[in-house]
PDB file of N, CA and C in Angstrom:
ATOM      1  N   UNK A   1     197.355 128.578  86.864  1.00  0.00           N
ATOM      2  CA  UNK A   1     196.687 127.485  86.211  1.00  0.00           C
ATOM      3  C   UNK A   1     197.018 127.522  84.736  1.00  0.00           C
ATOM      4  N   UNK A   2     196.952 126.349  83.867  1.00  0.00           N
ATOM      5  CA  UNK A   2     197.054 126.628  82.845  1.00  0.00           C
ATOM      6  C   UNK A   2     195.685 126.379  82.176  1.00  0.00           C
ATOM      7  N   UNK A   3     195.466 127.498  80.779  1.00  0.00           N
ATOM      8  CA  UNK A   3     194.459 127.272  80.369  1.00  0.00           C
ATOM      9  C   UNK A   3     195.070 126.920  78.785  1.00  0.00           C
ATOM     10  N   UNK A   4     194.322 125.738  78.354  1.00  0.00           N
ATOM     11  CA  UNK A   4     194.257 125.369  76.581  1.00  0.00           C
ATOM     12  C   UNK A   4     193.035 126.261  76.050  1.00  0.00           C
ATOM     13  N   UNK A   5     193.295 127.154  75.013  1.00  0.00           N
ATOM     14  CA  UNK A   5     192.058 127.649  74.295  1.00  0.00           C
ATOM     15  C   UNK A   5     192.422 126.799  72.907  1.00  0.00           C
ATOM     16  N   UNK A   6     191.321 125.957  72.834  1.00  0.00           N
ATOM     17  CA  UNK A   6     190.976 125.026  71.477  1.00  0.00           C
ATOM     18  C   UNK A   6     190.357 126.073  70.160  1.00  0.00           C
ATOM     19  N   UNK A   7     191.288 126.725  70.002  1.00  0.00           N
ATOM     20  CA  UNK A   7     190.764 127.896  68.331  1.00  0.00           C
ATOM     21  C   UNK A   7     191.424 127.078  67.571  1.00  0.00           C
ATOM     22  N   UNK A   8     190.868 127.426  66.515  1.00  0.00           N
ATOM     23  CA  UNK A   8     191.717 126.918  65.081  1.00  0.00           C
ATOM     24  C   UNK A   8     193.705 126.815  65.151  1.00  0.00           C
ATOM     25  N   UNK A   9     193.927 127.915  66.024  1.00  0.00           N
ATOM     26  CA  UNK A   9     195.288 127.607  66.447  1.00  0.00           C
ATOM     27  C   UNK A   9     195.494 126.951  68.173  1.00  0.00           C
ATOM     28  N   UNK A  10     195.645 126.303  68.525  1.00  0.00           N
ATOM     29  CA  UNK A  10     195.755 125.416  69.545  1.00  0.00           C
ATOM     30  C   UNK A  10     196.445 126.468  70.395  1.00  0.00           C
ATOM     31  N   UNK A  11     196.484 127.384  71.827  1.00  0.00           N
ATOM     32  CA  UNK A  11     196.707 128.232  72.297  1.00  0.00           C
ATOM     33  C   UNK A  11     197.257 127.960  73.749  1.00  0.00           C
ATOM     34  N   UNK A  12     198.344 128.131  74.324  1.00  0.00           N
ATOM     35  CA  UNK A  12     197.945 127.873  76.155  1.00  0.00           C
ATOM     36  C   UNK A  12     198.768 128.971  76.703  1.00  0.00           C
ATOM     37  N   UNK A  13     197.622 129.463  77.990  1.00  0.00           N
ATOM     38  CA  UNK A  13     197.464 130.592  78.504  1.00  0.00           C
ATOM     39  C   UNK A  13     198.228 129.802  80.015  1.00  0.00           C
ATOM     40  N   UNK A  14     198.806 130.934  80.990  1.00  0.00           N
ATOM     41  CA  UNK A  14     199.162 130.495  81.970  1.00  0.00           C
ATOM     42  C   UNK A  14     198.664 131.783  82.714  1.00  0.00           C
ATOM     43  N   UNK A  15     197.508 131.414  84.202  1.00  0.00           N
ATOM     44  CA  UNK A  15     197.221 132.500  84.481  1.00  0.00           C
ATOM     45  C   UNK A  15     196.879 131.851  86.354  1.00  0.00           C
ATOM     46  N   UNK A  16     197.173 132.856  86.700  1.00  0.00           N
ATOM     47  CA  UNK A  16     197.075 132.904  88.264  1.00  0.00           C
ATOM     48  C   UNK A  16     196.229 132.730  88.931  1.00  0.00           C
ATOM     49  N   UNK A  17     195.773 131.747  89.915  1.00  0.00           N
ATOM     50  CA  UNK A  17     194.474 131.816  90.688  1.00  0.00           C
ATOM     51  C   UNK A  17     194.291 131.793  92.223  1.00  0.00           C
ATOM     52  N   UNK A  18     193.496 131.393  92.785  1.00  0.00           N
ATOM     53  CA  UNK A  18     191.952 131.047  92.520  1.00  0.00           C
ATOM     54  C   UNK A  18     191.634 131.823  91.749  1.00  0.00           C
ATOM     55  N   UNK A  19     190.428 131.579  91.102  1.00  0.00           N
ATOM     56  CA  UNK A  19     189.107 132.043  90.078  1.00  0.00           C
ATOM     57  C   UNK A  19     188.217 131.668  90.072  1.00  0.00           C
ATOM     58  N   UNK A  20     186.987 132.038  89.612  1.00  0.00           N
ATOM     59  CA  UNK A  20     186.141 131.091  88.962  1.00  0.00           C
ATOM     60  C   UNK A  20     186.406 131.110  87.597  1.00  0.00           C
ATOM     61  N   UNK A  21     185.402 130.216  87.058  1.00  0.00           N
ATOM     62  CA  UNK A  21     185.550 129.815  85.684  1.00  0.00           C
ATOM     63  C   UNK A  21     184.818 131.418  84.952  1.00  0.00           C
ATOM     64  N   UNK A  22     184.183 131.879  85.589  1.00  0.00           N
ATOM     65  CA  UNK A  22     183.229 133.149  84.688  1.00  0.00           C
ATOM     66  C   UNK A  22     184.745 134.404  84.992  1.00  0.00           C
ATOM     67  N   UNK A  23     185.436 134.111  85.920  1.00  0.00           N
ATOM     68  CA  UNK A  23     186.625 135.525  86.281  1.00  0.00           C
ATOM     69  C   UNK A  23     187.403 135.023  85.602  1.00  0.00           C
ATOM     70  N   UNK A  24     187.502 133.566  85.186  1.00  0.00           N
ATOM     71  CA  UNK A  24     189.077 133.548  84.252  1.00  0.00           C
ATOM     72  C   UNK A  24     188.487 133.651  82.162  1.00  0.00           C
ATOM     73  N   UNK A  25     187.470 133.830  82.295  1.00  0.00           N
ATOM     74  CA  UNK A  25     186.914 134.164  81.117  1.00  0.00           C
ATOM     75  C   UNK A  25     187.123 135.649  80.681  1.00  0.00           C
ATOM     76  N   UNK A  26     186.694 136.220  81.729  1.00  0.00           N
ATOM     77  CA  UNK A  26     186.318 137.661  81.383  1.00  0.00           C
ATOM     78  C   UNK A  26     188.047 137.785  81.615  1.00  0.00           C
ATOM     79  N   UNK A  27     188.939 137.424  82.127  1.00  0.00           N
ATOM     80  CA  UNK A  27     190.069 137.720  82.348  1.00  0.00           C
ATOM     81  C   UNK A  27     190.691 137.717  81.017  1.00  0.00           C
ATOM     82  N   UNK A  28     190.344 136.450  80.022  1.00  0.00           N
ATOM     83  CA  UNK A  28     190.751 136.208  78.909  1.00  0.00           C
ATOM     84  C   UNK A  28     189.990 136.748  77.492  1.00  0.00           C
ATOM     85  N   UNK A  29     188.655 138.226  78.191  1.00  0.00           N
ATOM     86  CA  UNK A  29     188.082 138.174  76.881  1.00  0.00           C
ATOM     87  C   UNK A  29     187.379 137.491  76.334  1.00  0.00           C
ATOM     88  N   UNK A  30     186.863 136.223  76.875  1.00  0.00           N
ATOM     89  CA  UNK A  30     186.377 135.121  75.846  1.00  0.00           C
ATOM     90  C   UNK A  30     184.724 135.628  76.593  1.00  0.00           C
ATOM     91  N   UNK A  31     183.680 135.377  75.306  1.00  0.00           N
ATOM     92  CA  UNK A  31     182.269 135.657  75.527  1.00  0.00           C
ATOM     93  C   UNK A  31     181.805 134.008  76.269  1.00  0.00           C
ATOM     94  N   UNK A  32     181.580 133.931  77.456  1.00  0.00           N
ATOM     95  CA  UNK A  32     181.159 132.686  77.745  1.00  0.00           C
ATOM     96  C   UNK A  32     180.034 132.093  77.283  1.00  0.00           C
ATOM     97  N   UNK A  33     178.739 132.605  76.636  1.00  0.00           N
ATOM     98  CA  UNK A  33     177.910 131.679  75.863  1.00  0.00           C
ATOM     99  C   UNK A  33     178.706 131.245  74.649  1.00  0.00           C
ATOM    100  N   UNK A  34     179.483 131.300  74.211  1.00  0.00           N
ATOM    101  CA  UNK A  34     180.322 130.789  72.743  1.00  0.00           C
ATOM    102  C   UNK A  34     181.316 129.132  73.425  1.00  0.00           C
ATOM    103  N   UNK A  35     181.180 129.118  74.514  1.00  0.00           N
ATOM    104  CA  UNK A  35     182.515 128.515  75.251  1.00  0.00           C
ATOM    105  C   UNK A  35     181.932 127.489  76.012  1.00  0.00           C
ATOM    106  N   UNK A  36     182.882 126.191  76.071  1.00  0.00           N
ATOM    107  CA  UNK A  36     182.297 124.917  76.919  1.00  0.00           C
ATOM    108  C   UNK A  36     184.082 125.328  77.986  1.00  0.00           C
ATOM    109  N   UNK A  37     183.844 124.998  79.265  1.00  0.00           N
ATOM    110  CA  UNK A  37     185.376 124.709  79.886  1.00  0.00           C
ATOM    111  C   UNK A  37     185.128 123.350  80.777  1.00  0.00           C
ATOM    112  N   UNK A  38     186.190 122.957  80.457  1.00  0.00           N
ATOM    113  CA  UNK A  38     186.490 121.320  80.585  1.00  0.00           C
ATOM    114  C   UNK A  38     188.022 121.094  81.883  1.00  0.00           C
ATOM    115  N   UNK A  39     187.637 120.780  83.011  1.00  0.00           N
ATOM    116  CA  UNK A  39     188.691 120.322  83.897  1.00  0.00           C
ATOM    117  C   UNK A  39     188.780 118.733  83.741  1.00  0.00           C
ATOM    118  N   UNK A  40     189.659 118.357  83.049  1.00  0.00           N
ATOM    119  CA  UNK A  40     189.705 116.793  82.137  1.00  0.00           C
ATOM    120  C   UNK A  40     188.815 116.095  81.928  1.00  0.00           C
ATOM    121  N   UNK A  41     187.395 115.379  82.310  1.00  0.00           N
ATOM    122  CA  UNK A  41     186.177 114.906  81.410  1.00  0.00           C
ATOM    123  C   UNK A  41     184.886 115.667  82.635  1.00  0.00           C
ATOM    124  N   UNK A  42     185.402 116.735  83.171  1.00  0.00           N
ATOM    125  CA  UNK A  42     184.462 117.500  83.574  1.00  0.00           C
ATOM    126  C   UNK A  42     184.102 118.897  83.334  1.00  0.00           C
ATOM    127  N   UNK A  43     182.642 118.971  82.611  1.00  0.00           N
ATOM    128  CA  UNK A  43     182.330 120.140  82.523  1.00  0.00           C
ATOM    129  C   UNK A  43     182.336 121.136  83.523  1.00  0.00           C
ATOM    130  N   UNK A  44     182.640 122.342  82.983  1.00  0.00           N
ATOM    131  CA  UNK A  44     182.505 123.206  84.666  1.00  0.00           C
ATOM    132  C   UNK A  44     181.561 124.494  84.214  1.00  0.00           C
ATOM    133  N   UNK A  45     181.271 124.735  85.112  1.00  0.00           N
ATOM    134  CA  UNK A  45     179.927 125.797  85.191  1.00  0.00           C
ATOM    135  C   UNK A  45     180.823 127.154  85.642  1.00  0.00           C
ATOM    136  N   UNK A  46     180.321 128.464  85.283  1.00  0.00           N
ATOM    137  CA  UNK A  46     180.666 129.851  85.454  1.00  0.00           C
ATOM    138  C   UNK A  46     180.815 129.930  86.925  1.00  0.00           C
ATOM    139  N   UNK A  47     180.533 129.105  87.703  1.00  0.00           N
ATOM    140  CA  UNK A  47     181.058 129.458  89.004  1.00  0.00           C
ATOM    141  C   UNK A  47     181.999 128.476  90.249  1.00  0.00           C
ATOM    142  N   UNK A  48     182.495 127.764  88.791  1.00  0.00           N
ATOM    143  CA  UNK A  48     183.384 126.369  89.556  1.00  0.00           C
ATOM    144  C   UNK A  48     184.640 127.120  89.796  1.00  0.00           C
ATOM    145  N   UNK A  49     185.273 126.709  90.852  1.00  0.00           N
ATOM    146  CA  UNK A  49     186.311 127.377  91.653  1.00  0.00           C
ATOM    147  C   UNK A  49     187.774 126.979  90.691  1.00  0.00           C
ATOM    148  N   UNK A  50     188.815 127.417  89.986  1.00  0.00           N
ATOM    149  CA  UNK A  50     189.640 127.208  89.367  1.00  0.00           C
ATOM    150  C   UNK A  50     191.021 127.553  90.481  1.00  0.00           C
ATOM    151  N   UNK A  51     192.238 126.852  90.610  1.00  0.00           N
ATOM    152  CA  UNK A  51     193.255 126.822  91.220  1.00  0.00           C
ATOM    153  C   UNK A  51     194.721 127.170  90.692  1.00  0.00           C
ATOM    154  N   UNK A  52     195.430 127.352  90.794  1.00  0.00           N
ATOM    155  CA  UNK A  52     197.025 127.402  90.487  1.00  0.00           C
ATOM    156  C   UNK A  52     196.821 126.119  89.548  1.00  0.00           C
ATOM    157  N   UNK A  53     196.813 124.945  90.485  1.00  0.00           N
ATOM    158  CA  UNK A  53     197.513 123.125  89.550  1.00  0.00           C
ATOM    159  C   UNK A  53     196.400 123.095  88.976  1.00  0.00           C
ATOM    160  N   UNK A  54     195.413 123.996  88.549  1.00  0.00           N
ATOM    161  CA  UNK A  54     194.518 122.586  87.983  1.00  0.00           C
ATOM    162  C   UNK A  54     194.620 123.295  86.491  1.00  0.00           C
ATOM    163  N   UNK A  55     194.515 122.737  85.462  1.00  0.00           N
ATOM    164  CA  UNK A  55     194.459 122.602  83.885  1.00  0.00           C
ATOM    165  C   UNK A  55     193.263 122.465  83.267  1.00  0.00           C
ATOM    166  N   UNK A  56     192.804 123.371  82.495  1.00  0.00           N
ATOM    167  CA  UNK A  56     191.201 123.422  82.033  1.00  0.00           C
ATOM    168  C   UNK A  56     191.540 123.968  80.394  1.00  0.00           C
ATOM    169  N   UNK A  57     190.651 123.095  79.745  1.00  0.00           N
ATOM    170  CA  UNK A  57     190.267 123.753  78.105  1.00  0.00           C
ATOM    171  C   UNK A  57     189.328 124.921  78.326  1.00  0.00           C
ATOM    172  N   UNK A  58     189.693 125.282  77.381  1.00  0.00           N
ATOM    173  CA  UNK A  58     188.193 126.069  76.686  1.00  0.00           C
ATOM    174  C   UNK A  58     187.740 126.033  75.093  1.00  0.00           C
ATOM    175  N   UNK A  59     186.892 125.261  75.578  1.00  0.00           N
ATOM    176  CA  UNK A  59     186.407 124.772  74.051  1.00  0.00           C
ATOM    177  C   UNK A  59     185.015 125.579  72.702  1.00  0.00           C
ATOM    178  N   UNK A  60     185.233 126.034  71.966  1.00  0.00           N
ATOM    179  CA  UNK A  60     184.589 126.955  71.155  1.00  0.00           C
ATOM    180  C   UNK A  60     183.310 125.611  70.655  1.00  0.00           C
ATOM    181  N   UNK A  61     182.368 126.824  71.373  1.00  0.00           N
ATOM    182  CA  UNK A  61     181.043 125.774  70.987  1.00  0.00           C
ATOM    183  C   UNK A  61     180.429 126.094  69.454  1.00  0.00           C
ATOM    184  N   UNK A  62     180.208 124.909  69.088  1.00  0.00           N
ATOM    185  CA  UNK A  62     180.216 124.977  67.499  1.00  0.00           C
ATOM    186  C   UNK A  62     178.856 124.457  67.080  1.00  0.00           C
ATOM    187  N   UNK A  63     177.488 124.904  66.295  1.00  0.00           N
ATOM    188  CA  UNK A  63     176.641 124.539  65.806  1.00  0.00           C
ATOM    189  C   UNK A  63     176.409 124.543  64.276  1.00  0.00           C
ATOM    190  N   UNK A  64     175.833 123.149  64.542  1.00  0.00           N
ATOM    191  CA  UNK A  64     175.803 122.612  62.701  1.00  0.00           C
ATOM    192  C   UNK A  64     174.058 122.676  62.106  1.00  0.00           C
ATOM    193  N   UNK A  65     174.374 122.965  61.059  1.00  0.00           N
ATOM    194  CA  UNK A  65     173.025 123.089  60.179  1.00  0.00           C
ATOM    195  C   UNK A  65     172.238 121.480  60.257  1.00  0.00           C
ATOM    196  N   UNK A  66     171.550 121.534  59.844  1.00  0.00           N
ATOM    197  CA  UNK A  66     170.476 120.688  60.190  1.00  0.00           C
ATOM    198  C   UNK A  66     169.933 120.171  58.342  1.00  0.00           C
ATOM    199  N   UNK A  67     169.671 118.977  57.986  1.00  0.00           N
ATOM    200  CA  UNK A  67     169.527 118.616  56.625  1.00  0.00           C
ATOM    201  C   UNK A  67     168.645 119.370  56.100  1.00  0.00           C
TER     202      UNK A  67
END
């Protein structure tokens, strides 16, 4: 599968599956409360099944101050 990691440097990972979304995290190191993953305008949850063809972001969840 390929994965996009959306960091400040635009990143893509190519990694082998099935998975879930929580095994291809920990596969990559990434802390999943910090992280949204996106299979094109669908969110996916830590236990959505990931494949060889399918293509998913991982997007760095970002919180803003408040006035």
């Amino acid at each position: 599968m390929k994965v996009v990691l959306r960091t400040p440097q635009k990143e893509t990972r190519q990694l082998e599956g099935p998975l879930t979304v929580a095994e291809m995290l920990e596969e990559l190191g990434i802390d999943p409360e910090g992280v949204i993953v996106a299979r094109g305008s669908e969110l996916l949850t830590p236990d959505a099944r990931l494949g060889d063809a399918d293509e998913v972001e991982v997007i760095q969840a970002i919180s803003g101050g408040g006035a």
